[in-house]
Protein backbone atom coordinates (compact mmCIF):
# COMPACT_ATOMS: atom_id res chain seq x y z
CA UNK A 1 -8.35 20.76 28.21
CA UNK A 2 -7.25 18.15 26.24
CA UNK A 3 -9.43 16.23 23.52
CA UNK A 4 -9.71 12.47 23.61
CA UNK A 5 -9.27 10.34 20.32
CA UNK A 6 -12.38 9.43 18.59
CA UNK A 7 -13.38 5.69 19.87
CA UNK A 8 -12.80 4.36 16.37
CA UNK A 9 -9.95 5.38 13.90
CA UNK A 10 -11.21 7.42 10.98
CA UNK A 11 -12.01 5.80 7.64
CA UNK A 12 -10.61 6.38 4.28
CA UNK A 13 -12.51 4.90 1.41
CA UNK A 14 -11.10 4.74 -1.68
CA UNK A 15 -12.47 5.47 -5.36
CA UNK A 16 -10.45 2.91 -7.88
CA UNK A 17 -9.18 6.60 -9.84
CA UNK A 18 -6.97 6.58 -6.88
CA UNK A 19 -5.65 2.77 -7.30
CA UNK A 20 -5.54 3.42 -10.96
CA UNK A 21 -3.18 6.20 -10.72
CA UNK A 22 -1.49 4.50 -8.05
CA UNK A 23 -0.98 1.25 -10.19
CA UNK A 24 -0.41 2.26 -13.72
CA UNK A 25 1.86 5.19 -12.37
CA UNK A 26 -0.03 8.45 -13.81
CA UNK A 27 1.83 11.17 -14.34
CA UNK A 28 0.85 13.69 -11.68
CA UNK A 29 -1.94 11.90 -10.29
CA UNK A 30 0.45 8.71 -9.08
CA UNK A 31 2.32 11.31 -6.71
CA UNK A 32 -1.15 13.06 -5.30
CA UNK A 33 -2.79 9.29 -4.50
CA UNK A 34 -0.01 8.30 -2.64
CA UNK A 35 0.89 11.88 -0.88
CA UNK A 36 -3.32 11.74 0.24
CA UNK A 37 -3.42 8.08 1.29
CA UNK A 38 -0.14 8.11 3.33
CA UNK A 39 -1.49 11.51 5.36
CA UNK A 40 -4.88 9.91 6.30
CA UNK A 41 -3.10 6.60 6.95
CA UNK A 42 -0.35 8.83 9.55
CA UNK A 43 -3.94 10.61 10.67
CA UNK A 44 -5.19 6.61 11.90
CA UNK A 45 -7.44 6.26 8.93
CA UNK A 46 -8.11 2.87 8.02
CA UNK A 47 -8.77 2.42 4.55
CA UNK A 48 -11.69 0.81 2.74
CA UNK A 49 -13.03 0.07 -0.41
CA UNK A 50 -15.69 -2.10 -1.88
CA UNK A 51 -15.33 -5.39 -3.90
CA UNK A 52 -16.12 -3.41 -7.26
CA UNK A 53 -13.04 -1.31 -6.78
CA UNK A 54 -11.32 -4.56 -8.34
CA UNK A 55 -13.03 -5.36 -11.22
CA UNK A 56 -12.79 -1.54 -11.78
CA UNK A 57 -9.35 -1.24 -11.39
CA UNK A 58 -8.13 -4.03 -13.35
CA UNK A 59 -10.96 -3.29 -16.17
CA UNK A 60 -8.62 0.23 -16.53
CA UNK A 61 -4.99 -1.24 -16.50
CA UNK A 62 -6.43 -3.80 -19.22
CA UNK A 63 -7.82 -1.01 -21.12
CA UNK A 64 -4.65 0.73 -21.17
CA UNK A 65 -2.43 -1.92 -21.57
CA UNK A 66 -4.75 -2.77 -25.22
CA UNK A 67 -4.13 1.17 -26.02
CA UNK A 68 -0.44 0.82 -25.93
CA UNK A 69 -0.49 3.21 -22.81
CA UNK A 70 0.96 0.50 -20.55
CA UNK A 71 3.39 -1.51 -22.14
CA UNK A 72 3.04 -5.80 -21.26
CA UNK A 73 5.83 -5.25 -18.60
CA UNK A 74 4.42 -2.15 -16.99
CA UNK A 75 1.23 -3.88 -17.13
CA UNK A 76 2.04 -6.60 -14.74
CA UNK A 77 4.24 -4.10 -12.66
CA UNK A 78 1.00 -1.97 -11.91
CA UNK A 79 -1.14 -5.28 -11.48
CA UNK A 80 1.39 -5.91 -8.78
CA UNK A 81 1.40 -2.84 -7.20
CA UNK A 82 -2.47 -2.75 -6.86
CA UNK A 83 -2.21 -6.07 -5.44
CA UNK A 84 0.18 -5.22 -2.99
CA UNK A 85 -1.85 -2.06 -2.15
CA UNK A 86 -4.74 -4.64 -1.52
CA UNK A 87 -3.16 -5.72 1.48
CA UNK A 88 -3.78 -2.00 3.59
CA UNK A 89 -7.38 -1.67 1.95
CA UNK A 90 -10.39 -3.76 3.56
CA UNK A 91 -13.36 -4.65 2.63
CA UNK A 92 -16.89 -3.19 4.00
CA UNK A 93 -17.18 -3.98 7.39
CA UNK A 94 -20.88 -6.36 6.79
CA UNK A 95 -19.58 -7.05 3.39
CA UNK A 96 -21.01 -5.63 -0.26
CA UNK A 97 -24.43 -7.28 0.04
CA UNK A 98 -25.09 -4.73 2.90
CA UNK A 99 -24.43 -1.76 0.65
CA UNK A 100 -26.69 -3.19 -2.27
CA UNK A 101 -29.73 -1.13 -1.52
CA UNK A 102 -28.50 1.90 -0.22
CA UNK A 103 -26.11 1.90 -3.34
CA UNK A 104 -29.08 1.07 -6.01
CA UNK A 105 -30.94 4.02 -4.51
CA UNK A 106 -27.81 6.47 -4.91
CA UNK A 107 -27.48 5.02 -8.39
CA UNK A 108 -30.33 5.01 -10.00
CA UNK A 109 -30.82 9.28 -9.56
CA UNK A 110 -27.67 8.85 -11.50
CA UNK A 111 -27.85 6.17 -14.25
CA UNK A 112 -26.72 3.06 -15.21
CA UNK A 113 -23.04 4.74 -15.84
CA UNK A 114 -22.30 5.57 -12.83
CA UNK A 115 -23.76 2.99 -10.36
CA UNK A 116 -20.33 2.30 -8.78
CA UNK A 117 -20.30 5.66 -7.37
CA UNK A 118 -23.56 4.88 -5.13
CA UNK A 119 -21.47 1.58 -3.94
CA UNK A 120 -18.59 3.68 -2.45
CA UNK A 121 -21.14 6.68 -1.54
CA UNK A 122 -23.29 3.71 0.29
CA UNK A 123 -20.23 2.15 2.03
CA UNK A 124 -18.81 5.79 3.25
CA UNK A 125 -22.10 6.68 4.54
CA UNK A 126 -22.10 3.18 6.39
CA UNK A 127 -18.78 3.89 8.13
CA UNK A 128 -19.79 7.56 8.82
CA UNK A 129 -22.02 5.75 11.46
CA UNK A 130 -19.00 4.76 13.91
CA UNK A 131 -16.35 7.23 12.69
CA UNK A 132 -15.36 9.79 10.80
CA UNK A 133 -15.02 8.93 7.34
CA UNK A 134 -13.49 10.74 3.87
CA UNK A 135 -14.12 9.27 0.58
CA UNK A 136 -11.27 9.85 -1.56
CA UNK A 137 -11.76 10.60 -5.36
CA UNK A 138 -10.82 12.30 -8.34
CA UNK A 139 -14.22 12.11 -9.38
CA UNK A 140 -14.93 16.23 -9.74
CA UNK A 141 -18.75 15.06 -9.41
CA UNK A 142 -18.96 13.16 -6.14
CA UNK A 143 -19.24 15.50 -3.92
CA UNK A 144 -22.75 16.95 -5.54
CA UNK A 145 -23.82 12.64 -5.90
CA UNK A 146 -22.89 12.47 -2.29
CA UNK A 147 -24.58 15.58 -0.92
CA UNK A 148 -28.16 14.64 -2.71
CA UNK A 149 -27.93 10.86 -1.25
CA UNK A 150 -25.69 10.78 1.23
CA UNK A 151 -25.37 14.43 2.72
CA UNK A 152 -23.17 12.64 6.27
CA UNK A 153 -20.40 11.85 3.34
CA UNK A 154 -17.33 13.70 3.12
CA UNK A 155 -15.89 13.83 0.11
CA UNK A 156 -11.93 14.98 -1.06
CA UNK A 157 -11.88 15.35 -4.02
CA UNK A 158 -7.79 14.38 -5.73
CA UNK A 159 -6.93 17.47 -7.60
């Protein structure tokens, strides 16, 4: 017997770690992030992400570009790249105001700190709904935030 293919194509959200590594080119992590995201995308995953992945991102390559770890150059060579990798990542299917409530919920067991995480937690467990869906981290301690708010959530964790 053969299996059908799920109505809807799997979703892939993505944690900013990954677009960081991605983008400012970290040594070991750069080559996992890209390995990960290209399997799920030849598996049909679409991938998502929600509008704080941005501010996230960007907020890290400016960081490191003050520290001296990315030099000017690099700097606007991995604000580039995470631009470009913009264009294959879409935004929550109702938009981020859907996911506020769910996501202050997940948060606030958590603290201020990490409030974020219940924003991409809130937005998985929205597209685990209609299809399957991984969140993709590096975040060792999103799969625990996930299972005691979100236990539909699948997290894989970047090692």
């Amino acid at each position: 017997m053969v299996s059908s293919p799920p109505s809807s194509p799997g979703a892939l959200v993505i944690d900013a770690n990954v677009t960081i590594a991605l983008a400012a080119k970290e040594t070991g992590r750069e080559t996992i992030s890209l390995a990960e995201m290209t399997r799920y995308a030849r598996l049909g995953y679409v991938w998502y992400a929600p509008g704080v992945l941005i501010a996230e991102t960007l907020y890290v390559l400016c960081g490191k570009k003050q520290r001296g770890e990315l030099s000017p150059a690099d700097y606007v060579t991995a604000v580039t790249g995470f631009q470009k990798t913009m264009t294959s990542i879409h935004p929550p299917p109702d938009g981020d105001r859907a996911l506020i409530a769910h996501a202050e919920q997940i948060g606030d067991s958590y603290g201020c700190s990490r409030s974020a995480d219940g924003i991409y937690i809130a937005l998985a467990e929205e597209l685990t709904k209609t299809r399957p869906t991984v969140l993709l981290t590096f975040d060792q301690s999103m799969p625990n935030q996930a299972a005691r708010n979100a236990p539909t959530v699948t997290v894989h964790v970047l090692t």
